[in-house]
Protein backbone atom coordinates (compact mmCIF):
# COMPACT_ATOMS: atom_id res chain seq x y z
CA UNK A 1 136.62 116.88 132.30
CA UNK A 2 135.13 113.90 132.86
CA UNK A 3 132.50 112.00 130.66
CA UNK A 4 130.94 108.77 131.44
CA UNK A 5 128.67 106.47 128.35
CA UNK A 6 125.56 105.27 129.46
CA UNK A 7 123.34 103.12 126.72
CA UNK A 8 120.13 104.70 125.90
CA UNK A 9 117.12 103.31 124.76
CA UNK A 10 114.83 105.71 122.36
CA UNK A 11 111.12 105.62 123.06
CA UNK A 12 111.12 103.30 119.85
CA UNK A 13 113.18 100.61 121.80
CA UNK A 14 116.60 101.51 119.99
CA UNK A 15 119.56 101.85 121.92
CA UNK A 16 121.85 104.51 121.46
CA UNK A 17 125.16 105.43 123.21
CA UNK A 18 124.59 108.85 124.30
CA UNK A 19 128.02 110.80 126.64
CA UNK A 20 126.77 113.03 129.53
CA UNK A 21 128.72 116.17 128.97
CA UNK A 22 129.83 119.15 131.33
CA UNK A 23 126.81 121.38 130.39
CA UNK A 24 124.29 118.97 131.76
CA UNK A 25 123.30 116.88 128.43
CA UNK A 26 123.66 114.07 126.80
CA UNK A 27 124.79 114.14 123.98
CA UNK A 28 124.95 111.36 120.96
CA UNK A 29 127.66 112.05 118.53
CA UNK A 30 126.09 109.11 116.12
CA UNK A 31 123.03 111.39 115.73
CA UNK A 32 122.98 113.22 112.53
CA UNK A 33 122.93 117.03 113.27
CA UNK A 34 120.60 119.72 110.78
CA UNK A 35 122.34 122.37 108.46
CA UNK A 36 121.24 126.26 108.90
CA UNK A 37 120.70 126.80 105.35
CA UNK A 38 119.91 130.25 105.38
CA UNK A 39 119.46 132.94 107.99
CA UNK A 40 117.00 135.78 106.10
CA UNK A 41 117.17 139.30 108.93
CA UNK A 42 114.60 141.39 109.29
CA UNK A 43 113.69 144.74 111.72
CA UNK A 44 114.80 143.66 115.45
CA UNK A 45 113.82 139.89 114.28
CA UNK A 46 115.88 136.71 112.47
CA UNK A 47 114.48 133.73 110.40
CA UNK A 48 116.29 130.77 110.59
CA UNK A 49 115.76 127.91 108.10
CA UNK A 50 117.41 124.83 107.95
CA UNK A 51 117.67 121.39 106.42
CA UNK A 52 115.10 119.04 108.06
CA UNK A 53 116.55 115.79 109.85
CA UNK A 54 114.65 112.31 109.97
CA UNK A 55 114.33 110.41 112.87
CA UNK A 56 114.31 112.87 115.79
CA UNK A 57 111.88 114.62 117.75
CA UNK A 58 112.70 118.42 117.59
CA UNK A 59 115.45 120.83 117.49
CA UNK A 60 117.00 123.11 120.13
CA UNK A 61 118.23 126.53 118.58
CA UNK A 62 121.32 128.65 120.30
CA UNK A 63 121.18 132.94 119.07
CA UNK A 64 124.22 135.26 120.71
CA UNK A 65 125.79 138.33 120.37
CA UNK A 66 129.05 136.51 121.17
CA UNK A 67 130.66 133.73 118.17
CA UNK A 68 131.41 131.29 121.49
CA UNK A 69 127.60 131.95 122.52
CA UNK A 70 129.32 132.64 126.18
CA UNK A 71 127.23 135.85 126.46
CA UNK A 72 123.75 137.24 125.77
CA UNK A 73 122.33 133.65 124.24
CA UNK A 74 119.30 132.78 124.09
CA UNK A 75 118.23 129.36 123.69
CA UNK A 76 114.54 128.28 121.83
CA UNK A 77 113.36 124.51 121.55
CA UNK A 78 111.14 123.65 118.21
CA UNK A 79 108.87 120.84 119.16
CA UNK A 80 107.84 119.85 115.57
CA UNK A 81 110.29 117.60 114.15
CA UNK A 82 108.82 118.43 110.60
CA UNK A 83 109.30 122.23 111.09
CA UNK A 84 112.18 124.12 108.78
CA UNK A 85 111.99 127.09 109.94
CA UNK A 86 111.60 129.79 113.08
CA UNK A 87 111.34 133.06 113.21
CA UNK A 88 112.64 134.88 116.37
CA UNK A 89 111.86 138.23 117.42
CA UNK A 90 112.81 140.87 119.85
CA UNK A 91 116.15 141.13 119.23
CA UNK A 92 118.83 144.67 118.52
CA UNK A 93 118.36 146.30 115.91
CA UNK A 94 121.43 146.62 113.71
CA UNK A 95 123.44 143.79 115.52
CA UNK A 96 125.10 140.91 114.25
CA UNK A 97 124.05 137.50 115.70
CA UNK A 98 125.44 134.25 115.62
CA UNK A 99 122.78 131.21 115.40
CA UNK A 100 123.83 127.48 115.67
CA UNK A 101 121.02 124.07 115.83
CA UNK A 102 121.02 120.80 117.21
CA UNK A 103 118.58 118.19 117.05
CA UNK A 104 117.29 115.96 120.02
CA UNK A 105 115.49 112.79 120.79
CA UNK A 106 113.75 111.66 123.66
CA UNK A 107 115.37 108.31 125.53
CA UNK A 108 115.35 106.48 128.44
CA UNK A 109 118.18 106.29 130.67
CA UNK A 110 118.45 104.78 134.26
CA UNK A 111 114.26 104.81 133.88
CA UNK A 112 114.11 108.57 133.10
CA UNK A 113 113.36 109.83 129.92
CA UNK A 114 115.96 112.55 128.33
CA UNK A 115 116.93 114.47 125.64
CA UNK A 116 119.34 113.18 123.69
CA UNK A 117 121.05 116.31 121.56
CA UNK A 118 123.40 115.74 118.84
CA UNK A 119 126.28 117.95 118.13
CA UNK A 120 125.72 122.00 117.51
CA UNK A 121 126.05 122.48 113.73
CA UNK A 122 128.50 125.30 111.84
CA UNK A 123 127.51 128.67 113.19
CA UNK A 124 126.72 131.43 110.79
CA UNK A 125 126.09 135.17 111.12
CA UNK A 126 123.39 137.50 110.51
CA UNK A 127 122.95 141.31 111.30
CA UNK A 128 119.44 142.90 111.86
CA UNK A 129 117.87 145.84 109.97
């Protein structure tokens, strides 16, 4: 596996040193990452809340049947970076889920403006009703 650093600069003119990973993304280990605070289930559907972060532009949030998230995930982006909380429907009833967040900025790199993600936090478990 091979990783190369590239310096970023944020739409605010910050630089940041951001490491293109395998899946496709950078990433920024630097960046602070949000806390799932509580995970409330309801029929077929999961609200996620979590600890806002300062300083970013949204959040990117990973649901799976699987605890590596290597099958059946579904991933949803929250646009709003002063949103806490999402509710997402459609899923099993009676199932258990595991849900992880990240946050992301946007940057510049090599003229192009990215995502910059930080790193996935703790996942944690819910089952529907």
């Amino acid at each position: 596996m091979t990783t190369t650093t590239k310096k970023a600069t944020t739409t605010k003119k910050a630089a940041t040193k951001a490491k293109y990973s395998r899946s496709g993304a950078y990433i920024d280990s630097t960046q602070k990452k949000p806390t799932v605070k509580k995970l409330t289930k309801g029929k077929k559907s999961v609200k996620i809340t979590w600890k806002k972060v300062t300083g970013i532009a949204g959040y990117q949030i990973n649901i799976s049947r699987s605890k590596k998230f290597n099958k059946e995930s579904s991933s949803y982006t929250v646009n709003k970076k002063s949103a806490k909380t999402k509710t997402i429907k459609g899923l099993k009833a009676k199932k258990t889920y595991y849900v992880r967040i990240r946050t992301y900025k946007k940057a510049k790199i090599n003229g192009k403006t990215v995502k910059v993600y930080s790193k996935w936090s703790a996942t944690k478990s819910v089952k529907t009703k």
